[in-house]
N, C-alpha and C. Protein backbone atom coordinates (compact mmCIF):
# COMPACT_ATOMS: atom_id res chain seq x y z
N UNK A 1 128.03 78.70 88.25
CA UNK A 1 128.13 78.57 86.81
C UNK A 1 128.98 77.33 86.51
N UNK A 2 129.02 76.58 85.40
CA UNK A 2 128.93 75.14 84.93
C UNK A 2 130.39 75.57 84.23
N UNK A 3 131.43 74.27 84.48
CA UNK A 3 132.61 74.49 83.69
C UNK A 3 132.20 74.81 81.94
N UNK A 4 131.06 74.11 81.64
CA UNK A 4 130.66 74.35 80.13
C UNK A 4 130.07 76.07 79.64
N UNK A 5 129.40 76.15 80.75
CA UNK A 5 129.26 77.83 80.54
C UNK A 5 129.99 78.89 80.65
N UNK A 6 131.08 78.64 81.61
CA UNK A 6 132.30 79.31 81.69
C UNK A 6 133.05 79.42 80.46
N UNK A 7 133.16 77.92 80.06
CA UNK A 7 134.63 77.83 78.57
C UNK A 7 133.34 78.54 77.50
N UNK A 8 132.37 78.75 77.51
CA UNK A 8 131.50 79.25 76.49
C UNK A 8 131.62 80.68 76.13
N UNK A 9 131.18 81.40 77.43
CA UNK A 9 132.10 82.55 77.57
C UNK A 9 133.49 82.83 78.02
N UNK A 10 134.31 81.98 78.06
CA UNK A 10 135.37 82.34 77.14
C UNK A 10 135.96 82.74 76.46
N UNK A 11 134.98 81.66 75.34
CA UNK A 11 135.61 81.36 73.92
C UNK A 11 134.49 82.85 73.41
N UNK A 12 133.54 83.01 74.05
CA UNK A 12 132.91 84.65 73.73
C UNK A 12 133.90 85.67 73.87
N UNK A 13 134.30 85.99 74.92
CA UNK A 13 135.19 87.08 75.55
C UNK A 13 136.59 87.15 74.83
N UNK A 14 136.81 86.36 74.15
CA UNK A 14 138.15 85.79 73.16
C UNK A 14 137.83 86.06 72.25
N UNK A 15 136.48 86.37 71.81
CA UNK A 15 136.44 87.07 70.46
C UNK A 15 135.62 88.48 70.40
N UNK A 16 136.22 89.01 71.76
CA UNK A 16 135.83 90.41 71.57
C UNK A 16 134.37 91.00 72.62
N UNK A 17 133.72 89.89 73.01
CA UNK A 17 132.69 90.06 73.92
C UNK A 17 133.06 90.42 75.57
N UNK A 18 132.68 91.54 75.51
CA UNK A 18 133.60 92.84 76.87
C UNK A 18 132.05 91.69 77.80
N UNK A 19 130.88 92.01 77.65
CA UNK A 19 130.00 91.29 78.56
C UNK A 19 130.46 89.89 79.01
N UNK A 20 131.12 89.06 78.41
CA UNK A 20 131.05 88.11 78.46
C UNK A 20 132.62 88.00 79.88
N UNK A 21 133.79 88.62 79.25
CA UNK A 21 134.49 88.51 79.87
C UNK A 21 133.86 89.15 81.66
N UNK A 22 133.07 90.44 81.79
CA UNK A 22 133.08 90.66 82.79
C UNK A 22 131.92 90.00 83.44
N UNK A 23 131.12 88.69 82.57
CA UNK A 23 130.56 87.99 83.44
C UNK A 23 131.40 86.88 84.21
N UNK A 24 132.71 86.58 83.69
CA UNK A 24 133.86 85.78 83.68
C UNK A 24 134.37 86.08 85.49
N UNK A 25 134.68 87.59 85.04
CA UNK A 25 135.44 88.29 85.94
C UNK A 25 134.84 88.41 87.54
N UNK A 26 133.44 88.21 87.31
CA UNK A 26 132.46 88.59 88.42
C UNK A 26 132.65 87.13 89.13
N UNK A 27 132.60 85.99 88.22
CA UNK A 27 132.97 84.73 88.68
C UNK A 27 134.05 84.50 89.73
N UNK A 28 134.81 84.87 89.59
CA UNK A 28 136.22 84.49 90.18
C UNK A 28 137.09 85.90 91.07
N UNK A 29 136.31 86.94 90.68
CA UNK A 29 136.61 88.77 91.79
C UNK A 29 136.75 87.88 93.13
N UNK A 30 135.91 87.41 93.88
CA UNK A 30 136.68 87.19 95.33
C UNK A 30 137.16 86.27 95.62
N UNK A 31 137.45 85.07 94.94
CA UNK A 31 138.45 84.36 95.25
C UNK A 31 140.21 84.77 94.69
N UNK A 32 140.05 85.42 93.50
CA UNK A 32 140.97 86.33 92.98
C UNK A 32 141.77 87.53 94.14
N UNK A 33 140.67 88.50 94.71
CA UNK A 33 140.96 88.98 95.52
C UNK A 33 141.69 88.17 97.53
N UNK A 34 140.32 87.13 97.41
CA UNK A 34 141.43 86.27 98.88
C UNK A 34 142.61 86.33 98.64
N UNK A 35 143.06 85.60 97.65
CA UNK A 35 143.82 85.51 97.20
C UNK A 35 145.35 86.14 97.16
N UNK A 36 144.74 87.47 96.91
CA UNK A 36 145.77 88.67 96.88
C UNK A 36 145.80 89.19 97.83
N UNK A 37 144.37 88.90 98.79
CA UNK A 37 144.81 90.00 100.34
C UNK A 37 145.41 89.12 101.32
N UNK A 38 145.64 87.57 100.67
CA UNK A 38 146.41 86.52 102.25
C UNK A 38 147.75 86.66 101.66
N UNK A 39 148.47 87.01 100.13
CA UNK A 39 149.61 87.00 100.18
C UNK A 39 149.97 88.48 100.48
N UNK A 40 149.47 89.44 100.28
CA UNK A 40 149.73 91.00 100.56
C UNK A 40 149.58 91.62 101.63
N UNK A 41 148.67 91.39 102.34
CA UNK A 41 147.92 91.54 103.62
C UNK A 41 147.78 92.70 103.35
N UNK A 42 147.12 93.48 102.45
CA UNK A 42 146.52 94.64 102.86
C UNK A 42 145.62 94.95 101.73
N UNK A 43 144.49 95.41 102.02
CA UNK A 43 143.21 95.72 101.24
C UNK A 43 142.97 96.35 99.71
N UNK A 44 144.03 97.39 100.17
CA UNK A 44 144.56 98.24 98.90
C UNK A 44 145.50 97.51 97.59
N UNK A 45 146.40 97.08 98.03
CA UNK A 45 147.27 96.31 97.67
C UNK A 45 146.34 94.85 96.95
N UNK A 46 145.79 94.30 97.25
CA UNK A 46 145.14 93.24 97.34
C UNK A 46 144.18 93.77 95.94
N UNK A 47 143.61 94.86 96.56
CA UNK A 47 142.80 95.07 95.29
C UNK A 47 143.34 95.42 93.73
N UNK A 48 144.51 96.37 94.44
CA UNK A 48 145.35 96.44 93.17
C UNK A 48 145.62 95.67 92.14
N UNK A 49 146.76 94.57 93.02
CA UNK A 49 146.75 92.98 92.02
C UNK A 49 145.78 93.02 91.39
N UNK A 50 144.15 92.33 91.88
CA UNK A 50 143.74 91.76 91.02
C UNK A 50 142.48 92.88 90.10
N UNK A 51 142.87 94.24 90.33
CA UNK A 51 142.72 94.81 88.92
C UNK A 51 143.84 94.93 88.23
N UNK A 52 145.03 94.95 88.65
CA UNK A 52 145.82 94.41 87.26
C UNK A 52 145.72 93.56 86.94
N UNK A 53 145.26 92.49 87.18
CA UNK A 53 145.13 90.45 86.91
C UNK A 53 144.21 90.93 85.73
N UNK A 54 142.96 91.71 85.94
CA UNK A 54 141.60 91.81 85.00
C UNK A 54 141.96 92.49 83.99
N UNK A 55 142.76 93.67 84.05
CA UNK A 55 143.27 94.32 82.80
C UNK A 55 143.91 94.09 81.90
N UNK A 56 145.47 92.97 82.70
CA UNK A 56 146.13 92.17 81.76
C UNK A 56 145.41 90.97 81.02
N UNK A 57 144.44 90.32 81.92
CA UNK A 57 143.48 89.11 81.45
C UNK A 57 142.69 89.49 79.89
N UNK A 58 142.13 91.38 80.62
CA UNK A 58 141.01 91.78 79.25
C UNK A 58 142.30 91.81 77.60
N UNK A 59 143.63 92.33 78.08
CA UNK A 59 143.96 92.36 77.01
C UNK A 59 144.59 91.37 76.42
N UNK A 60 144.59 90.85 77.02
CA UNK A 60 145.45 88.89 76.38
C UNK A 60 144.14 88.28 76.05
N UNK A 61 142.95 88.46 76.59
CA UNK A 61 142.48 86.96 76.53
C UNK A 61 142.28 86.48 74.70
N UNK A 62 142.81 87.24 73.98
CA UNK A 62 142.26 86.84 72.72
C UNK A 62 143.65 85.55 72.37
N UNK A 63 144.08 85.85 72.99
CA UNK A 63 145.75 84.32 73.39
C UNK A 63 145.29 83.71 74.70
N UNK A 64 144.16 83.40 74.84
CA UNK A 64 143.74 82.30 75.84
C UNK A 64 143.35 80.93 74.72
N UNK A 65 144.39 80.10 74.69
CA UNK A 65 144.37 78.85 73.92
C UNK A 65 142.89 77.92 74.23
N UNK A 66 143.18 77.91 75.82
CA UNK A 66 141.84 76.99 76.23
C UNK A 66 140.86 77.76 76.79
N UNK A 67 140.07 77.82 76.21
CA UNK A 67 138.77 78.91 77.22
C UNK A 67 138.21 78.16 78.29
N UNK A 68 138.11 76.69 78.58
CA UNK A 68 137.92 76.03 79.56
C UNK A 68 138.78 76.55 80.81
N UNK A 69 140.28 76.85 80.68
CA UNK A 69 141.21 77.09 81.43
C UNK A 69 141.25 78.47 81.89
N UNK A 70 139.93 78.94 81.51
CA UNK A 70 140.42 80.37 81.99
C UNK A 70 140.69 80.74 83.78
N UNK A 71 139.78 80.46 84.37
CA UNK A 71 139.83 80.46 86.03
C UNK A 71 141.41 80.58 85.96
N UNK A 72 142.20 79.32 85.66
CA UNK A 72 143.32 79.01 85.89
C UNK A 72 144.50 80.05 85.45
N UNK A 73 144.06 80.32 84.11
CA UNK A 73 145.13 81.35 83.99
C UNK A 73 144.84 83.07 84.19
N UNK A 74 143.66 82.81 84.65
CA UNK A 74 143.84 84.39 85.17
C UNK A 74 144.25 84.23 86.81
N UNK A 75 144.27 82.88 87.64
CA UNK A 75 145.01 82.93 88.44
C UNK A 75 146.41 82.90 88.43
N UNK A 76 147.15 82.33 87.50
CA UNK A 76 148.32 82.22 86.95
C UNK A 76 148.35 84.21 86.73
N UNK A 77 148.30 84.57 85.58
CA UNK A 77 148.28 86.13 85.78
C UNK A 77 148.59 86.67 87.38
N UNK A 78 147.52 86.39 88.15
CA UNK A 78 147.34 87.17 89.34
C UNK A 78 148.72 86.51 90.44
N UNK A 79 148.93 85.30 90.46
CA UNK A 79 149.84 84.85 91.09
C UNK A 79 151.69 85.47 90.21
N UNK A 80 151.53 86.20 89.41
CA UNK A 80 152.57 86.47 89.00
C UNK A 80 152.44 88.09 89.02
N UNK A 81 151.39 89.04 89.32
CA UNK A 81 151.68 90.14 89.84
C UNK A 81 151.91 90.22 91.72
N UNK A 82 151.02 89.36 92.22
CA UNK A 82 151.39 89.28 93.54
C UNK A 82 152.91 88.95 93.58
N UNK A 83 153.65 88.17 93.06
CA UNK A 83 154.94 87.99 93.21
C UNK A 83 156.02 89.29 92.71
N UNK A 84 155.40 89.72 91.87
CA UNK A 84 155.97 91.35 91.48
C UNK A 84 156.32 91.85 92.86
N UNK A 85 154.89 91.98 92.89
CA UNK A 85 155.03 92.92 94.38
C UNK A 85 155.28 92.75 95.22
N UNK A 86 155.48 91.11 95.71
CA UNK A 86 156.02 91.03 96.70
C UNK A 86 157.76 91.15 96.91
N UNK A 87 158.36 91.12 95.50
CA UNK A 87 159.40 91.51 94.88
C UNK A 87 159.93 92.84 95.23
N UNK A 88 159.06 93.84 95.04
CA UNK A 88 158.98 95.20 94.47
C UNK A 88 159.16 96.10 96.06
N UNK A 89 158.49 95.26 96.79
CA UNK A 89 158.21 96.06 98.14
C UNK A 89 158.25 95.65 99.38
N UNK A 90 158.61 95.44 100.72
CA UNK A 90 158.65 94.76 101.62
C UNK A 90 157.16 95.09 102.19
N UNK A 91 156.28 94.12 102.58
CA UNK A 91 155.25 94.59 102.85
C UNK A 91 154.77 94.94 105.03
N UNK A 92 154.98 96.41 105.23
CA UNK A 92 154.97 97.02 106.22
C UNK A 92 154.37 97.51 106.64
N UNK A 93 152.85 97.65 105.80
CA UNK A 93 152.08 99.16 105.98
C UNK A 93 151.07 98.00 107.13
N UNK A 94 150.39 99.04 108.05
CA UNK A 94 149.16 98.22 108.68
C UNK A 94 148.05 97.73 107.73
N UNK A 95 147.09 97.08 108.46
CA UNK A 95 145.79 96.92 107.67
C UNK A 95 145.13 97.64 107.94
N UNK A 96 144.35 97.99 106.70
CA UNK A 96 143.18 98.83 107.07
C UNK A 96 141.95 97.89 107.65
N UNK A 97 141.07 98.45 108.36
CA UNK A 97 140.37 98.01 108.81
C UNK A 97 138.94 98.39 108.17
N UNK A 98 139.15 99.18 106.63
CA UNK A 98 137.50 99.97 106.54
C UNK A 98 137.21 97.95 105.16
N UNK A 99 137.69 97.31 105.00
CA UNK A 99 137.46 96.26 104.24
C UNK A 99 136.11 95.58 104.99
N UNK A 100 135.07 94.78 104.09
CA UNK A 100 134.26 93.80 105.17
C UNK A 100 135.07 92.49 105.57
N UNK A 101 135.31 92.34 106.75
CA UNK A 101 135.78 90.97 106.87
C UNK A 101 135.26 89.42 106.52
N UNK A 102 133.77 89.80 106.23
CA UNK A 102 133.11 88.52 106.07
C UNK A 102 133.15 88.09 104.54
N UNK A 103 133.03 89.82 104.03
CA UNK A 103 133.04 89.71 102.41
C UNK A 103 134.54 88.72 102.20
N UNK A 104 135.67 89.11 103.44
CA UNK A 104 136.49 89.09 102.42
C UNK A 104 137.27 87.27 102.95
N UNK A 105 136.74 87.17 104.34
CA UNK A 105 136.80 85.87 104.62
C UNK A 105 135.94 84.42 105.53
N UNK A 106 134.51 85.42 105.13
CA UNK A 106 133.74 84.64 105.56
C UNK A 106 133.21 84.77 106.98
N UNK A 107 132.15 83.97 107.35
CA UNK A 107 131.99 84.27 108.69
C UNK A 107 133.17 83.20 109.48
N UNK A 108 133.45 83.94 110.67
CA UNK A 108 134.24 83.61 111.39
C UNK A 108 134.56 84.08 112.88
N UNK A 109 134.54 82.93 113.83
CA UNK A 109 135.00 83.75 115.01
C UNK A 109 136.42 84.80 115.60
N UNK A 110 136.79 84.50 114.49
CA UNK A 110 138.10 85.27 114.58
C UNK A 110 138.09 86.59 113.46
N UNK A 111 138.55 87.83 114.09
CA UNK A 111 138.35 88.91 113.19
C UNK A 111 139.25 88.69 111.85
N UNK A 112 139.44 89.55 111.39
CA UNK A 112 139.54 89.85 110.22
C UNK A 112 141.71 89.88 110.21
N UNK A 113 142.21 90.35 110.98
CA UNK A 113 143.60 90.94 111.37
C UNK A 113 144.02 89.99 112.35
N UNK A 114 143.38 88.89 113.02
CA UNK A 114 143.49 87.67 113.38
C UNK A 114 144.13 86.79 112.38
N UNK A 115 143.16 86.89 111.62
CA UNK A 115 143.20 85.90 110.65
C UNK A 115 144.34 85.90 109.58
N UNK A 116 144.36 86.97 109.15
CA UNK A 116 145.41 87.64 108.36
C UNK A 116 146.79 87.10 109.03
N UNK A 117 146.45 87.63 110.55
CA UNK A 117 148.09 87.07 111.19
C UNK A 117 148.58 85.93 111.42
N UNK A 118 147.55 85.24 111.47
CA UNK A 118 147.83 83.42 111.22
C UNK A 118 148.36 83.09 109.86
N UNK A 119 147.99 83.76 108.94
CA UNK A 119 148.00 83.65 108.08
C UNK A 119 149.52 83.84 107.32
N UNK A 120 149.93 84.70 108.38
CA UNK A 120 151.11 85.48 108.42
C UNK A 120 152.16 84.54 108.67
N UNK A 121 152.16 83.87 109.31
CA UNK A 121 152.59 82.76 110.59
C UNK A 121 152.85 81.57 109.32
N UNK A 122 152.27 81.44 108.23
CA UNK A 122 152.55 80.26 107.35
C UNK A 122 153.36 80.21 106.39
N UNK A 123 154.13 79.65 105.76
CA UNK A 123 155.10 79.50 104.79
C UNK A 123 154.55 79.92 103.59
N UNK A 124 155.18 81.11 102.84
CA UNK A 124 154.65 81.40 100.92
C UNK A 124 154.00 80.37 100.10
N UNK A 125 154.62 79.29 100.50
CA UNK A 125 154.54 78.06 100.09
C UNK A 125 152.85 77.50 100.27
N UNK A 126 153.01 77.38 101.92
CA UNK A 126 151.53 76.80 102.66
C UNK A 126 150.56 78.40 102.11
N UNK A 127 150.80 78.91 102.61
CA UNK A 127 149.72 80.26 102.27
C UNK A 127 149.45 80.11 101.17
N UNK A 128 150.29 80.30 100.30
CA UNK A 128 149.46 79.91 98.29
C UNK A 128 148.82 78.41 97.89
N UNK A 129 149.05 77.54 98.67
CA UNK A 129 148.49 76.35 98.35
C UNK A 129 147.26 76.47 98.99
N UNK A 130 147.12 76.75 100.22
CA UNK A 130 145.56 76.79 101.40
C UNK A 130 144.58 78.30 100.36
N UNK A 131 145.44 79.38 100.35
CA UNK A 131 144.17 80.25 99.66
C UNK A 131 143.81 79.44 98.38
N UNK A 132 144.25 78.50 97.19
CA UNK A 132 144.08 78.45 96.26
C UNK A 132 143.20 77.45 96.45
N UNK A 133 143.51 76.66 97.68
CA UNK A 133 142.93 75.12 97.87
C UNK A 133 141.24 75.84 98.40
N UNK A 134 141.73 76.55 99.51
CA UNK A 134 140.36 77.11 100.20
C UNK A 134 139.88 78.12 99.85
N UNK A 135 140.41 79.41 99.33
CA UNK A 135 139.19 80.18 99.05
C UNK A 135 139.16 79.75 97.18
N UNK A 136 139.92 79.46 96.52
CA UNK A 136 139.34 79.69 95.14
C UNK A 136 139.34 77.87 94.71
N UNK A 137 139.41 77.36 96.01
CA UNK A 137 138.32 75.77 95.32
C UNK A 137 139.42 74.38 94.39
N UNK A 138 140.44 75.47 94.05
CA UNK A 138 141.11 74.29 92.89
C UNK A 138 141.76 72.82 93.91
N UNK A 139 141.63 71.96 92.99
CA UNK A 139 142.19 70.74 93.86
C UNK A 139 143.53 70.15 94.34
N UNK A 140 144.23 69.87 94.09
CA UNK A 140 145.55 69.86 94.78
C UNK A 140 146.25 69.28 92.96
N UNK A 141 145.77 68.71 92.36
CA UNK A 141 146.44 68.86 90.73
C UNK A 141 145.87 70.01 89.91
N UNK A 142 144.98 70.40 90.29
CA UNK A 142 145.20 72.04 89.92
C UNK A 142 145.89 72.98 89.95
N UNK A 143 146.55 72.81 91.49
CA UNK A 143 147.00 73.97 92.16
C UNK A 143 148.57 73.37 91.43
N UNK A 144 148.88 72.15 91.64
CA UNK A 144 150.18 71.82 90.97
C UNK A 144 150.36 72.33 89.73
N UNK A 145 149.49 72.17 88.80
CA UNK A 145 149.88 72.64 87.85
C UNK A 145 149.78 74.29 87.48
N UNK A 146 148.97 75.47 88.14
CA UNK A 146 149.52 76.62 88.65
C UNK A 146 150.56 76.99 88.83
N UNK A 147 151.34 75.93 89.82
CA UNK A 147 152.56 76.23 90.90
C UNK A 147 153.61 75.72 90.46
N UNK A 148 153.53 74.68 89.55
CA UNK A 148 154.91 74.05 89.12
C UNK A 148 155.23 72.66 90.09
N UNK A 149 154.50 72.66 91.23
CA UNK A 149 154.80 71.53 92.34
C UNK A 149 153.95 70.61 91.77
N UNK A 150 154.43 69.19 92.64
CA UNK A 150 153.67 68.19 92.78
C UNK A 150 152.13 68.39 93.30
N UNK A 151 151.39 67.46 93.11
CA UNK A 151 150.22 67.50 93.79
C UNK A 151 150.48 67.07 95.09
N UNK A 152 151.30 65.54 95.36
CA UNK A 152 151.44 65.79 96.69
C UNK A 152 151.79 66.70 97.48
N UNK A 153 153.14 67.27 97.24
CA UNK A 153 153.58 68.74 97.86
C UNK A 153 152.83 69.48 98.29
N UNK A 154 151.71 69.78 97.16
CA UNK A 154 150.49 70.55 97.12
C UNK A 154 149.80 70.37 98.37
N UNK A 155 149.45 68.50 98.37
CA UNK A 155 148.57 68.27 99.45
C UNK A 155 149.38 68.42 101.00
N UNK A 156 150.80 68.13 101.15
CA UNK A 156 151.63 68.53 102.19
C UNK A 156 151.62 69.85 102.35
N UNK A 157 151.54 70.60 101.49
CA UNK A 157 151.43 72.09 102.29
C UNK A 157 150.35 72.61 102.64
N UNK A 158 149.17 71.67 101.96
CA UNK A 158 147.49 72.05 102.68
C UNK A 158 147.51 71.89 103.87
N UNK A 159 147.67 70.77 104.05
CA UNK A 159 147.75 69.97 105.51
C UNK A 159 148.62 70.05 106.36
N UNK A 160 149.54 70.35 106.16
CA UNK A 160 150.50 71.21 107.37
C UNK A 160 150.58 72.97 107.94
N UNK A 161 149.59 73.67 106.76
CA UNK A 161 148.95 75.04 106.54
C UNK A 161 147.92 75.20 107.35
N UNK A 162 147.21 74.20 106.89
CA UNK A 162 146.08 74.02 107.98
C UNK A 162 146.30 73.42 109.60
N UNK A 163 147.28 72.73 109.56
CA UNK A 163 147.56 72.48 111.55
C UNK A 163 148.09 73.77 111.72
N UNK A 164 148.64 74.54 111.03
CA UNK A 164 149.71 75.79 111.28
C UNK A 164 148.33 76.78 111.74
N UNK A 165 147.46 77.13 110.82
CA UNK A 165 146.56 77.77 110.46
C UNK A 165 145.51 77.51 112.03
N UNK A 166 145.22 76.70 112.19
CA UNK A 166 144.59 75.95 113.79
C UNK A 166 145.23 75.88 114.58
N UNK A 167 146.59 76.27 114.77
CA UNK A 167 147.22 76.30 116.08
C UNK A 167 147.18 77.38 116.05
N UNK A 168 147.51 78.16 115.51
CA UNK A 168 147.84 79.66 115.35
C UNK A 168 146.42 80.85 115.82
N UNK A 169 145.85 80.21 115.56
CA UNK A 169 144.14 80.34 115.71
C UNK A 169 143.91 80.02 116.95
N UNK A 170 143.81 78.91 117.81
CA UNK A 170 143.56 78.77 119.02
C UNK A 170 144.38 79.14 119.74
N UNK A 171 145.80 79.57 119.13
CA UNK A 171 146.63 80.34 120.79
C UNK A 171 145.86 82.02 120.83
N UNK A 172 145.59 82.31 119.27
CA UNK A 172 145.05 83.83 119.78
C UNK A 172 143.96 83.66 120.36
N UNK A 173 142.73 82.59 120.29
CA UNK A 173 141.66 82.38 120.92
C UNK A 173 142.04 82.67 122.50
N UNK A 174 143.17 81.90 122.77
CA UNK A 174 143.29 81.20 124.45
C UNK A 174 143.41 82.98 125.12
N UNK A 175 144.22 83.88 124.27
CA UNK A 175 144.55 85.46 124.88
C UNK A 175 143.59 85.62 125.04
């Protein structure tokens, strides 16, 4: 879907159109969700966030200034309940394993709890810049302006996320 069809329904869903928003919502559910399961690491949890992200989103969006901007600030939303919780709770529990791994990160030679643990292995910092960069697409002045950082920063924590992310990856390969 076209940045113009998106801000269209929007500016629909902002004035009351429930279809419109949850064609919105269907847009952006799994990168929303990556999202929440690389900073949470767990399925449940993960999902949680970002049905609270959608609930708080359904009832604000009529104070969404830019309907173009929506992607952005319902990631903004979601990046500020993940921080709740990561606030709220030390995160300890295992992963479940009943999630699809492909749904949730693609095909890959590395499972699902692999991946997660590399993932594990990276700085709050690198981890929120690489899911935002890689699974939900935004560009490195996107993600800055999300995050409050520079874009370079942005691009320094892609790129040092990602050697982190590939080393981390081929030592579990080498076991």
């Amino acid at each position: 879907m076209d940045k113009k069809t998106r801000a269209k329904l929007a500016a629909a869903a902002a004035d009351g159109d429930t279809s419109a928003f949850a064609k919105l919502y269907e847009q952006v559910y799994r990168q929303l969700y990556y999202y929440a399961l690389s900073n949470l690491q767990s399925p449940d949890d993960a999902a949680d966030a970002v049905q609270d992200a959608a609930l708080q989103a359904f009832a604000g969006i009529s104070s969404l200034r830019e309907p173009s901007a929506f992607d952005s600030w319902i990631f903004r939303i979601l990046m500020n309940i993940v921080k709740q919780k990561q606030k709220n709770y030390a995160i300890t529990r295992e992963h479940s394993l009943d999630a699809d791994p492909s749904a949730v990160i693609g095909e890959s030679p590395f499972g699902r709890v692999e991946m997660l643990s590399a993932l594990n292995e990276l700085s709050p910092e690198e981890r929120q810049c690489l899911t935002l960069y890689g699974a939900a697409g935004y560009n490195s002045k996107e993600i800055a302006e999300l995050t409050g950082m520079k874009a370079s920063t942005v691009r320094s924590h892609v790129s040092r996320g990602r050697a982190k992310l590939r080393k981390a990856l081929k030592t579990k390969e080498v076991r």
